[in-house]
PDB file of N, CA and C in Angstrom:
ATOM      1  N   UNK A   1     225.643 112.558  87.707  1.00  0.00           N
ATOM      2  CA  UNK A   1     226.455 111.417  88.102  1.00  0.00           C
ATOM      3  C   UNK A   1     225.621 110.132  88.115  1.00  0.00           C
ATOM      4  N   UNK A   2     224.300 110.413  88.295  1.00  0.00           N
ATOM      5  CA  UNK A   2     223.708 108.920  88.639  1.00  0.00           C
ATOM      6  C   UNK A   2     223.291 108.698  87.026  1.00  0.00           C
ATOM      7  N   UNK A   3     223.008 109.343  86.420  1.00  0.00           N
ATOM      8  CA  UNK A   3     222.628 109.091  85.018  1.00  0.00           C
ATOM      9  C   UNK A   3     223.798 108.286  84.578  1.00  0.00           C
ATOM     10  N   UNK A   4     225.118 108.830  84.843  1.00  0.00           N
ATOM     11  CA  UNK A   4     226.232 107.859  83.991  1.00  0.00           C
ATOM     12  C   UNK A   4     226.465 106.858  84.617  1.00  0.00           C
ATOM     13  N   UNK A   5     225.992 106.665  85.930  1.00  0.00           N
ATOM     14  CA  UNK A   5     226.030 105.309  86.453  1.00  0.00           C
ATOM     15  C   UNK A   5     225.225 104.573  86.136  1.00  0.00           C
ATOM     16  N   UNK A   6     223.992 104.832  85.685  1.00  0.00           N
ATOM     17  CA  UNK A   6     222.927 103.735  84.837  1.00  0.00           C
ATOM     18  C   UNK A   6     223.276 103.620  83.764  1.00  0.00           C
ATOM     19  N   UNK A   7     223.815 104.531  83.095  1.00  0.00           N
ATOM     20  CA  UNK A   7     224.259 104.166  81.736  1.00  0.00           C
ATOM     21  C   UNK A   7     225.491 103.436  81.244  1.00  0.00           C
ATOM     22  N   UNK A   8     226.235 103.460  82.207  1.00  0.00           N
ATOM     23  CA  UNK A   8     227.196 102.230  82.051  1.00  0.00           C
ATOM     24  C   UNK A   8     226.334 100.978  83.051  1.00  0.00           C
ATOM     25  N   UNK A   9     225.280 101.095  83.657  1.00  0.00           N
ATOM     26  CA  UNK A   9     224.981  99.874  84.253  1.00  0.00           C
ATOM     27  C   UNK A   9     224.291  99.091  82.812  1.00  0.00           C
ATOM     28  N   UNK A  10     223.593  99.921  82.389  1.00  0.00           N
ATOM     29  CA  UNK A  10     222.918  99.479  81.393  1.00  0.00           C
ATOM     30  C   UNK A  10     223.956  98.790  79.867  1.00  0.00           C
ATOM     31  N   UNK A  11     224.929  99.492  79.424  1.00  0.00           N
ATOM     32  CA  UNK A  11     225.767  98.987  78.743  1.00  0.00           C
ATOM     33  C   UNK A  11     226.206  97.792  78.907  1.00  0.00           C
ATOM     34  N   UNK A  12     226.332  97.573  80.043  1.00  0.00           N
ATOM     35  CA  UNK A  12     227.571  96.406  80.666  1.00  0.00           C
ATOM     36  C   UNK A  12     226.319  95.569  80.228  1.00  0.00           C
ATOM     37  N   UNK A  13     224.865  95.582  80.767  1.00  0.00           N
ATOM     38  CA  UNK A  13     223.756  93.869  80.373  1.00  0.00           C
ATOM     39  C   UNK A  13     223.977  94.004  78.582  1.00  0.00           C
ATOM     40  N   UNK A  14     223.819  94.881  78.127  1.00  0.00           N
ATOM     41  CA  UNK A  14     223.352  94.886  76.922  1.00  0.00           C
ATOM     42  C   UNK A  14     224.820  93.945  76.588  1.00  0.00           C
ATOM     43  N   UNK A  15     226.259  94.334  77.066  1.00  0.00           N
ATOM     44  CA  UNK A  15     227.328  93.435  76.557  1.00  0.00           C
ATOM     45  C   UNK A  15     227.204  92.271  77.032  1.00  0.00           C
ATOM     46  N   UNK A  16     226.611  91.960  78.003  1.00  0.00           N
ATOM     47  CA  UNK A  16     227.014  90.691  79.054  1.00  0.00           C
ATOM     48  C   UNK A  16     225.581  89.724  78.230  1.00  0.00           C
ATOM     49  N   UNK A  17     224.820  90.213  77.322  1.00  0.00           N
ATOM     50  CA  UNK A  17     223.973  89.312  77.216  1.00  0.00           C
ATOM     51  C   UNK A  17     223.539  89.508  75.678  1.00  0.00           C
ATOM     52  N   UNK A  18     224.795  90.177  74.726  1.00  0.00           N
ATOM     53  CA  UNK A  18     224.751  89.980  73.247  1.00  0.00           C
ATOM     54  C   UNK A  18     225.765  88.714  73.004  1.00  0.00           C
ATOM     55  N   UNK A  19     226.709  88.746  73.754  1.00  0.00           N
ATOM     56  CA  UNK A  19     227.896  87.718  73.158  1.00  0.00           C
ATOM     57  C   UNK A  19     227.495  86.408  72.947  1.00  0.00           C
ATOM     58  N   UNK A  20     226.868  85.569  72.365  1.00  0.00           N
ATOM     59  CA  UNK A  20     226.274  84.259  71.992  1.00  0.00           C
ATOM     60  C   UNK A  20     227.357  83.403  71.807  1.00  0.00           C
ATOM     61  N   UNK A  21     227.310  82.435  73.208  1.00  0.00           N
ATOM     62  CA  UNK A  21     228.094  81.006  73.217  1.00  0.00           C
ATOM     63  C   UNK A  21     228.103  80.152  71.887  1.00  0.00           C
ATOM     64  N   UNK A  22     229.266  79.591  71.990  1.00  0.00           N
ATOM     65  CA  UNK A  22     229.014  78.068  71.231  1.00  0.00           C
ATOM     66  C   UNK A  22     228.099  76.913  71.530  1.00  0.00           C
ATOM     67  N   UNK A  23     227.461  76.517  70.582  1.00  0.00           N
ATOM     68  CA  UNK A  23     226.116  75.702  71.257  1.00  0.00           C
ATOM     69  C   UNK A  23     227.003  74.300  71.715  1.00  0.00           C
ATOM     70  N   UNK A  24     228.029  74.499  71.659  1.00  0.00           N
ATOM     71  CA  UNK A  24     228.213  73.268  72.103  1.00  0.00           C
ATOM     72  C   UNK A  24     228.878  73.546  73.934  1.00  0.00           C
ATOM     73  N   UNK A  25     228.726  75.293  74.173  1.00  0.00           N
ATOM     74  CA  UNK A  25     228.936  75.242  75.531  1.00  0.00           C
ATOM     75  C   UNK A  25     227.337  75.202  76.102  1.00  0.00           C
ATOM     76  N   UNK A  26     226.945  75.879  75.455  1.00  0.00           N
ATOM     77  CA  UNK A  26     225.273  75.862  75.902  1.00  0.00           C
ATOM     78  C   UNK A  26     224.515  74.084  76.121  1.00  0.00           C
ATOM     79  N   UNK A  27     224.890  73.311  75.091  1.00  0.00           N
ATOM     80  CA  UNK A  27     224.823  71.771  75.451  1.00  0.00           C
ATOM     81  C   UNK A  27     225.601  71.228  76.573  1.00  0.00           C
ATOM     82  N   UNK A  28     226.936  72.052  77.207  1.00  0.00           N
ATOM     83  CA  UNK A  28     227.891  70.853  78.160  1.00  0.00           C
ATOM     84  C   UNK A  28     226.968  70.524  78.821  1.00  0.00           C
ATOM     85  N   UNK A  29     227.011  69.953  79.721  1.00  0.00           N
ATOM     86  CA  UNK A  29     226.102  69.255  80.742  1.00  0.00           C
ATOM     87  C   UNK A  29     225.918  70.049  81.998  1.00  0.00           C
ATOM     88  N   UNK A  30     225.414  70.318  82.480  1.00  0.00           N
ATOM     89  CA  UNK A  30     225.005  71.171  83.996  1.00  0.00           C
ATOM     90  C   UNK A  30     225.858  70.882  85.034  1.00  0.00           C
ATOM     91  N   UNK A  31     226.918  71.549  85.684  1.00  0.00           N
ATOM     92  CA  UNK A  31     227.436  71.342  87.213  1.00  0.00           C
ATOM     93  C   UNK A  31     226.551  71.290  88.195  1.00  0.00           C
ATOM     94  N   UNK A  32     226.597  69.979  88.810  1.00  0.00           N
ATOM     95  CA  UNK A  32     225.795  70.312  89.995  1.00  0.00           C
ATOM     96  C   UNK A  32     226.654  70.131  91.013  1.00  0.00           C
ATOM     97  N   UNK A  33     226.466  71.226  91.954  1.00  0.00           N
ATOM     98  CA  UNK A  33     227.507  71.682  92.969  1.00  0.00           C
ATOM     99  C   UNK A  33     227.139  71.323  94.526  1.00  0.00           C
ATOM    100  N   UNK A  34     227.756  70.918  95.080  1.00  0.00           N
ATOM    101  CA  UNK A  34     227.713  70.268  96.587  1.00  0.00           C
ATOM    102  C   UNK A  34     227.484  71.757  97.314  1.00  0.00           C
ATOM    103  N   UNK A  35     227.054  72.761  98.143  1.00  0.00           N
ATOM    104  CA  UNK A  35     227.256  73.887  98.463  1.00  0.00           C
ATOM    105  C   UNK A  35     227.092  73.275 100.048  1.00  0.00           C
ATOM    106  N   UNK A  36     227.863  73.980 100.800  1.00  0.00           N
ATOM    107  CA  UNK A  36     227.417  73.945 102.516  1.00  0.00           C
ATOM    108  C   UNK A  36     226.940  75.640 102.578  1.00  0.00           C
ATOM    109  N   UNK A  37     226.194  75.281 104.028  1.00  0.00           N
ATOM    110  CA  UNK A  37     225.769  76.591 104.455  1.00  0.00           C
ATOM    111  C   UNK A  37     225.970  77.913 104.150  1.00  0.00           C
ATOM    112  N   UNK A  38     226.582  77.772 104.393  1.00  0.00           N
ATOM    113  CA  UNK A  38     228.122  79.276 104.465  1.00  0.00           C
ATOM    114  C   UNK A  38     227.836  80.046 103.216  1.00  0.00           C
ATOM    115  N   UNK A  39     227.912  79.250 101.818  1.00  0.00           N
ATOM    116  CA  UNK A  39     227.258  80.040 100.951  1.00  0.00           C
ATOM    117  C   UNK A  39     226.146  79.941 100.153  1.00  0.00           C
ATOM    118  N   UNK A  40     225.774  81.335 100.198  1.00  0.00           N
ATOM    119  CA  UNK A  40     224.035  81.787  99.489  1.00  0.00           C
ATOM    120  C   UNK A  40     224.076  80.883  98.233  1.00  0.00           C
ATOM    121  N   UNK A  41     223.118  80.181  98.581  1.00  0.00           N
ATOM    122  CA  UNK A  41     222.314  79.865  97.507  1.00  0.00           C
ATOM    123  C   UNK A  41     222.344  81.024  96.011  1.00  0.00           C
ATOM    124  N   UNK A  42     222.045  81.103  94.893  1.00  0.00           N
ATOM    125  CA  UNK A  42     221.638  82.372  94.107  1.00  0.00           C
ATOM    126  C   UNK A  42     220.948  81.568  92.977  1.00  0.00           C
ATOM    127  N   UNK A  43     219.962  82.447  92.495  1.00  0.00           N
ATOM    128  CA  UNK A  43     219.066  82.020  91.269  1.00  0.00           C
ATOM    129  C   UNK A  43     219.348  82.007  90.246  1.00  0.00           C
ATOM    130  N   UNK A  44     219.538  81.150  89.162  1.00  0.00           N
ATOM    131  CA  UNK A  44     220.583  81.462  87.718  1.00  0.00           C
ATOM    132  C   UNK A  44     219.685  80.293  86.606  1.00  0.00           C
ATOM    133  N   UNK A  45     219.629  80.714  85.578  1.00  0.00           N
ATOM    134  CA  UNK A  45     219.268  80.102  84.521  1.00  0.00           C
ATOM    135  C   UNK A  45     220.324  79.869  83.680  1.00  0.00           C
ATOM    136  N   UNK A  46     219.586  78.327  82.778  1.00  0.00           N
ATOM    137  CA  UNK A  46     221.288  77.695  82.302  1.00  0.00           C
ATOM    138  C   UNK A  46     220.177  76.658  81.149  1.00  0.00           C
ATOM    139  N   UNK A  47     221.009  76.895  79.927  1.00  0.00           N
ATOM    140  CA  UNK A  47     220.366  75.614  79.003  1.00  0.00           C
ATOM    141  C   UNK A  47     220.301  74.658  79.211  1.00  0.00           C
ATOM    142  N   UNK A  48     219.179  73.834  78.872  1.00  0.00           N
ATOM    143  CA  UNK A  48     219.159  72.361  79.733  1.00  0.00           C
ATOM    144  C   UNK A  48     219.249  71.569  78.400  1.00  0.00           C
ATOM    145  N   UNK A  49     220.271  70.728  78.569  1.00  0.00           N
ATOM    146  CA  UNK A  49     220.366  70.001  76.682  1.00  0.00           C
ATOM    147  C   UNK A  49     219.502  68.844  77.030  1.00  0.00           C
ATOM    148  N   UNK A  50     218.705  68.740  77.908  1.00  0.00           N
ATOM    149  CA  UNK A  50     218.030  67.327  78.056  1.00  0.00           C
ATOM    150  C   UNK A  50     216.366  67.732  77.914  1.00  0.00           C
ATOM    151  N   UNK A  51     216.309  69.505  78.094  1.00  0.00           N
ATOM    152  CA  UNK A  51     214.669  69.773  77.237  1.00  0.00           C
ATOM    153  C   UNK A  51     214.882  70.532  76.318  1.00  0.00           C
ATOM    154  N   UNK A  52     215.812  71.210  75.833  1.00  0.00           N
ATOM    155  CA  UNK A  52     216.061  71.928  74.854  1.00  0.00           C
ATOM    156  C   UNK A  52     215.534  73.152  75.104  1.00  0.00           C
ATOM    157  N   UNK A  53     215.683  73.681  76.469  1.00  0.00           N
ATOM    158  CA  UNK A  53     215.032  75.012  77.182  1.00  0.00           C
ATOM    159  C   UNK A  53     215.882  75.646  77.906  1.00  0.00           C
ATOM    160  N   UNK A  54     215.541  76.757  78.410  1.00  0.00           N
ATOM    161  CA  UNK A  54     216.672  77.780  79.344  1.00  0.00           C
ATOM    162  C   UNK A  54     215.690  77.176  80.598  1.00  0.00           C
ATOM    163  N   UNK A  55     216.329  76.823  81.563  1.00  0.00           N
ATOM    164  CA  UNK A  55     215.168  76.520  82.988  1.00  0.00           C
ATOM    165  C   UNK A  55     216.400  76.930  84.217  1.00  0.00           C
ATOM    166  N   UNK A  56     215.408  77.416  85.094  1.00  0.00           N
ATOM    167  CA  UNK A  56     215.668  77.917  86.375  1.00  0.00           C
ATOM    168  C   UNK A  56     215.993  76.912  87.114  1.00  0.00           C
ATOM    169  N   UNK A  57     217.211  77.067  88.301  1.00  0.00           N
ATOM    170  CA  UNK A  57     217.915  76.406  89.419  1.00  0.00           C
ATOM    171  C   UNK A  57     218.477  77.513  90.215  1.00  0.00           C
ATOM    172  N   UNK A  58     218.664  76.792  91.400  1.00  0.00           N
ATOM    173  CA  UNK A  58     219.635  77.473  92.641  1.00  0.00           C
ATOM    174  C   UNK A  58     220.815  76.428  92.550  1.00  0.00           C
ATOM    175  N   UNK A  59     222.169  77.539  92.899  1.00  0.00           N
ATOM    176  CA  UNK A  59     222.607  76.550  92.763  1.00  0.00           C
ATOM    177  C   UNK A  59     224.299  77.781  93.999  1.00  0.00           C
ATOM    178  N   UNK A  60     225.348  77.136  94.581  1.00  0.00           N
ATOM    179  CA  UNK A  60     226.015  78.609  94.582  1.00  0.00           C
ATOM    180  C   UNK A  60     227.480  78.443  93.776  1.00  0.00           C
ATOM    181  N   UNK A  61     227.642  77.378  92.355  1.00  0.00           N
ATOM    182  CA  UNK A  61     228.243  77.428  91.038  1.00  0.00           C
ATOM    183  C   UNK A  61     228.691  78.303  90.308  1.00  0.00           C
ATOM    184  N   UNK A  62     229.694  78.167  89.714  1.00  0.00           N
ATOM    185  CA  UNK A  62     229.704  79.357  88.947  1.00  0.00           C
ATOM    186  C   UNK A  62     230.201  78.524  87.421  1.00  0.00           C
ATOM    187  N   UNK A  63     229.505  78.769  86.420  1.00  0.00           N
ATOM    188  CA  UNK A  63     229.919  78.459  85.091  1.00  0.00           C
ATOM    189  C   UNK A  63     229.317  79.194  83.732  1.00  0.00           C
ATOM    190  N   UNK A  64     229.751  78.678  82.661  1.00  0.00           N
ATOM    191  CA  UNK A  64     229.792  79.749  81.214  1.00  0.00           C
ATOM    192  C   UNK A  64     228.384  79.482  80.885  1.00  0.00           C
ATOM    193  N   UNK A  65     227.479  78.653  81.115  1.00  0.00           N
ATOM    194  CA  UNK A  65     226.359  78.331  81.087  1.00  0.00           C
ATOM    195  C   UNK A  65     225.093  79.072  81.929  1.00  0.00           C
ATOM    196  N   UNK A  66     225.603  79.372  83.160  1.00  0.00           N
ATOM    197  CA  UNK A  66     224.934  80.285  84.154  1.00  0.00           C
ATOM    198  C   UNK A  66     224.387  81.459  83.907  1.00  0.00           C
ATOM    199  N   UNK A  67     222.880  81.946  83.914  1.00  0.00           N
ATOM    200  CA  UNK A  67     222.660  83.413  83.385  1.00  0.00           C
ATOM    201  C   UNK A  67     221.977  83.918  84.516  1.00  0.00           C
ATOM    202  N   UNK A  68     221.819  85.016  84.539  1.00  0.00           N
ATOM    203  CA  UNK A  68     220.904  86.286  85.850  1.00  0.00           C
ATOM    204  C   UNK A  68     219.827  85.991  85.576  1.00  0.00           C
ATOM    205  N   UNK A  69     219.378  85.953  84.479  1.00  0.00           N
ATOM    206  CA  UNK A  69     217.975  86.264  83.806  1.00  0.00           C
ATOM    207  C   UNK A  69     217.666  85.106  82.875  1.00  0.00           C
ATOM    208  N   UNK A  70     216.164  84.991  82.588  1.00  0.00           N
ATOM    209  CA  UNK A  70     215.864  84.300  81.141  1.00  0.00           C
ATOM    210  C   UNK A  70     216.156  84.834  80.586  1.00  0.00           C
ATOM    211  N   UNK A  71     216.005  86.411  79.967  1.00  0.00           N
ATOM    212  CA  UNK A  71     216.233  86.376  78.788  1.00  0.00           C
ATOM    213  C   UNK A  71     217.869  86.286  78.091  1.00  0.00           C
ATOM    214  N   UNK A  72     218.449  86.418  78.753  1.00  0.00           N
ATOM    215  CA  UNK A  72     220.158  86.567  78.842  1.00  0.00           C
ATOM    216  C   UNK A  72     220.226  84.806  78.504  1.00  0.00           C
ATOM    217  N   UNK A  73     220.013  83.988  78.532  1.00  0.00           N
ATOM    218  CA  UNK A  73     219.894  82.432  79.122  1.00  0.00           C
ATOM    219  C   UNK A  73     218.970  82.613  77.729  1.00  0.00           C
ATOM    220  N   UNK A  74     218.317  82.945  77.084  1.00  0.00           N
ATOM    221  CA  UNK A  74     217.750  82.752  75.768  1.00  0.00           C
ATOM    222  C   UNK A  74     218.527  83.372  75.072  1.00  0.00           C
ATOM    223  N   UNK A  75     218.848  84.499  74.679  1.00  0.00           N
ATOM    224  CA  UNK A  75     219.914  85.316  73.850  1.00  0.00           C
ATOM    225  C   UNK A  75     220.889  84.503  73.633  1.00  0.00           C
ATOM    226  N   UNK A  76     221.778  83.927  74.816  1.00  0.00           N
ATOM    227  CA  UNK A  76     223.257  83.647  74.921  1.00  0.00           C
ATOM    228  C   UNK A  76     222.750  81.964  73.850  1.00  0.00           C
ATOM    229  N   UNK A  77     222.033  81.851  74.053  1.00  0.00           N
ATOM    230  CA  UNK A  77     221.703  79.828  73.700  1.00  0.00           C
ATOM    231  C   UNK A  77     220.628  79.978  72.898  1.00  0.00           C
ATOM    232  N   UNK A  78     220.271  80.689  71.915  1.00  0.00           N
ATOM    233  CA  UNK A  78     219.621  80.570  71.142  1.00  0.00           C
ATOM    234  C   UNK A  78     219.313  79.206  69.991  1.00  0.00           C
ATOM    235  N   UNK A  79     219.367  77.959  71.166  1.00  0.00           N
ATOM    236  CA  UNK A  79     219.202  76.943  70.382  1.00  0.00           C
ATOM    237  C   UNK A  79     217.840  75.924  71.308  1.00  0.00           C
ATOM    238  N   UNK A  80     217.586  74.996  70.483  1.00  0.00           N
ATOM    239  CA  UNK A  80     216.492  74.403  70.909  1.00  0.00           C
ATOM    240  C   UNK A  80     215.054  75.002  70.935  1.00  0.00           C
ATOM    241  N   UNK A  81     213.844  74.597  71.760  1.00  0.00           N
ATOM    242  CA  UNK A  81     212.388  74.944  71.504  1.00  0.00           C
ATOM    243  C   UNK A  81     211.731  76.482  71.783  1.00  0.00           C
ATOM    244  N   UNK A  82     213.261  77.426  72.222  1.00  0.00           N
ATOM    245  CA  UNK A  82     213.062  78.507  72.246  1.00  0.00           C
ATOM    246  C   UNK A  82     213.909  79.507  71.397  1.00  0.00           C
ATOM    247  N   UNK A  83     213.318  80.774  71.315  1.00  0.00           N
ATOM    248  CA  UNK A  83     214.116  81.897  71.167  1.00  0.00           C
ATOM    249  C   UNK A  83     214.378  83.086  71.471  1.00  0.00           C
ATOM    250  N   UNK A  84     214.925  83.944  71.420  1.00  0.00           N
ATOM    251  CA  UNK A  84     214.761  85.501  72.504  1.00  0.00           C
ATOM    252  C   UNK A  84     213.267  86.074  72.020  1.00  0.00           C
ATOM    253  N   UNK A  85     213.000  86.809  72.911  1.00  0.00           N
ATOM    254  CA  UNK A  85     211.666  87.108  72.885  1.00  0.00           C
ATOM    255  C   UNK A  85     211.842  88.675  71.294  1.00  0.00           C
ATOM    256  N   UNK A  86     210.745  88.630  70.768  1.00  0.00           N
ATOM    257  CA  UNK A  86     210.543  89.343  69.843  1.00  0.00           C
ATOM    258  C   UNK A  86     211.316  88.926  68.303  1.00  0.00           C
ATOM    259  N   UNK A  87     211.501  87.804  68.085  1.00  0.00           N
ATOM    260  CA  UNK A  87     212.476  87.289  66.987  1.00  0.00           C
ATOM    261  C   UNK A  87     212.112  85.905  66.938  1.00  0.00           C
ATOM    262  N   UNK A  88     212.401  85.491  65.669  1.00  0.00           N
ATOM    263  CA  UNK A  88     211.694  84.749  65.372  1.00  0.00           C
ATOM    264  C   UNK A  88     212.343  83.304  65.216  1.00  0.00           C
ATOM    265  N   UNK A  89     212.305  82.011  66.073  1.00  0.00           N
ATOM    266  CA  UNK A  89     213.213  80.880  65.950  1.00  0.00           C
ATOM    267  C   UNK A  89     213.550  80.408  64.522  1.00  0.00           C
ATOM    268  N   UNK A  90     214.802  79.783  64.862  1.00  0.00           N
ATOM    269  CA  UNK A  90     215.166  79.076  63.361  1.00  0.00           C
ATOM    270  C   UNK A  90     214.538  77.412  62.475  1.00  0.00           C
ATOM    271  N   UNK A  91     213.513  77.333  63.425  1.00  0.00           N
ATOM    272  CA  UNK A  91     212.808  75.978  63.108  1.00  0.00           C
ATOM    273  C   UNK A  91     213.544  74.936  63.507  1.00  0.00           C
ATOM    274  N   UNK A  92     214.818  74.960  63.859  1.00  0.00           N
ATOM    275  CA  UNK A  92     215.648  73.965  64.351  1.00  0.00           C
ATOM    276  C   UNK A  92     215.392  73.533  65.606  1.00  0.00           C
ATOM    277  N   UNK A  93     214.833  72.086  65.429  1.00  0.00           N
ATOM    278  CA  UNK A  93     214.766  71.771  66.882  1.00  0.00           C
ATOM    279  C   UNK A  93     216.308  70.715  67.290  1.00  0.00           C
ATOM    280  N   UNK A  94     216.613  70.244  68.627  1.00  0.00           N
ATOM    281  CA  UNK A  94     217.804  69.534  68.583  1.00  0.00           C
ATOM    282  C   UNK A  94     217.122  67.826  69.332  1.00  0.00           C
TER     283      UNK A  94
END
């Protein structure tokens, strides 16, 4: 039982972090969100169209831009001065 529970845990990242946005959602501009107390903060990476990088924020937002991880946040936005790790960028800078 716990094996098929990792193995659909594991399925679900591998889906949640092949599907590659439109770079033009990966460019919208960043929400920045007013949060009060009440809710947690959480750690999320999000393309920044102003360095052309995936970079880390807290934020407690929720949008199509938002990732768990770098590398999910590189995969999904494979645009600008980076690319997923082990592959090789397209020389395109923006």
């Amino acid at each position: 039982m716990k094996s098929i529970v990792a193995v659909l845990c594991f399925l679900a990242v591998v889906v949640y972090c092949t599907a590659m946005l439109l770079e033009e959602q990966c460019r919208a501009p960043h929400p920045f969100a007013s949060c009060d107390g009440s809710v947690p903060l959480r750690k999320i990476y999000y393309f920044n169209n102003g360095t052309n990088r995936c970079e880390r924020d807290y934020t407690c937002a929720k949008g199509v831009n938002h990732f768990e991880d770098l590398v999910c946040c590189m995969t999904e936005c494979p645009y600008g001065n980076h690319h997923p790790p082990g592959k090789r960028g397209s020389g395109r800078e923006y």
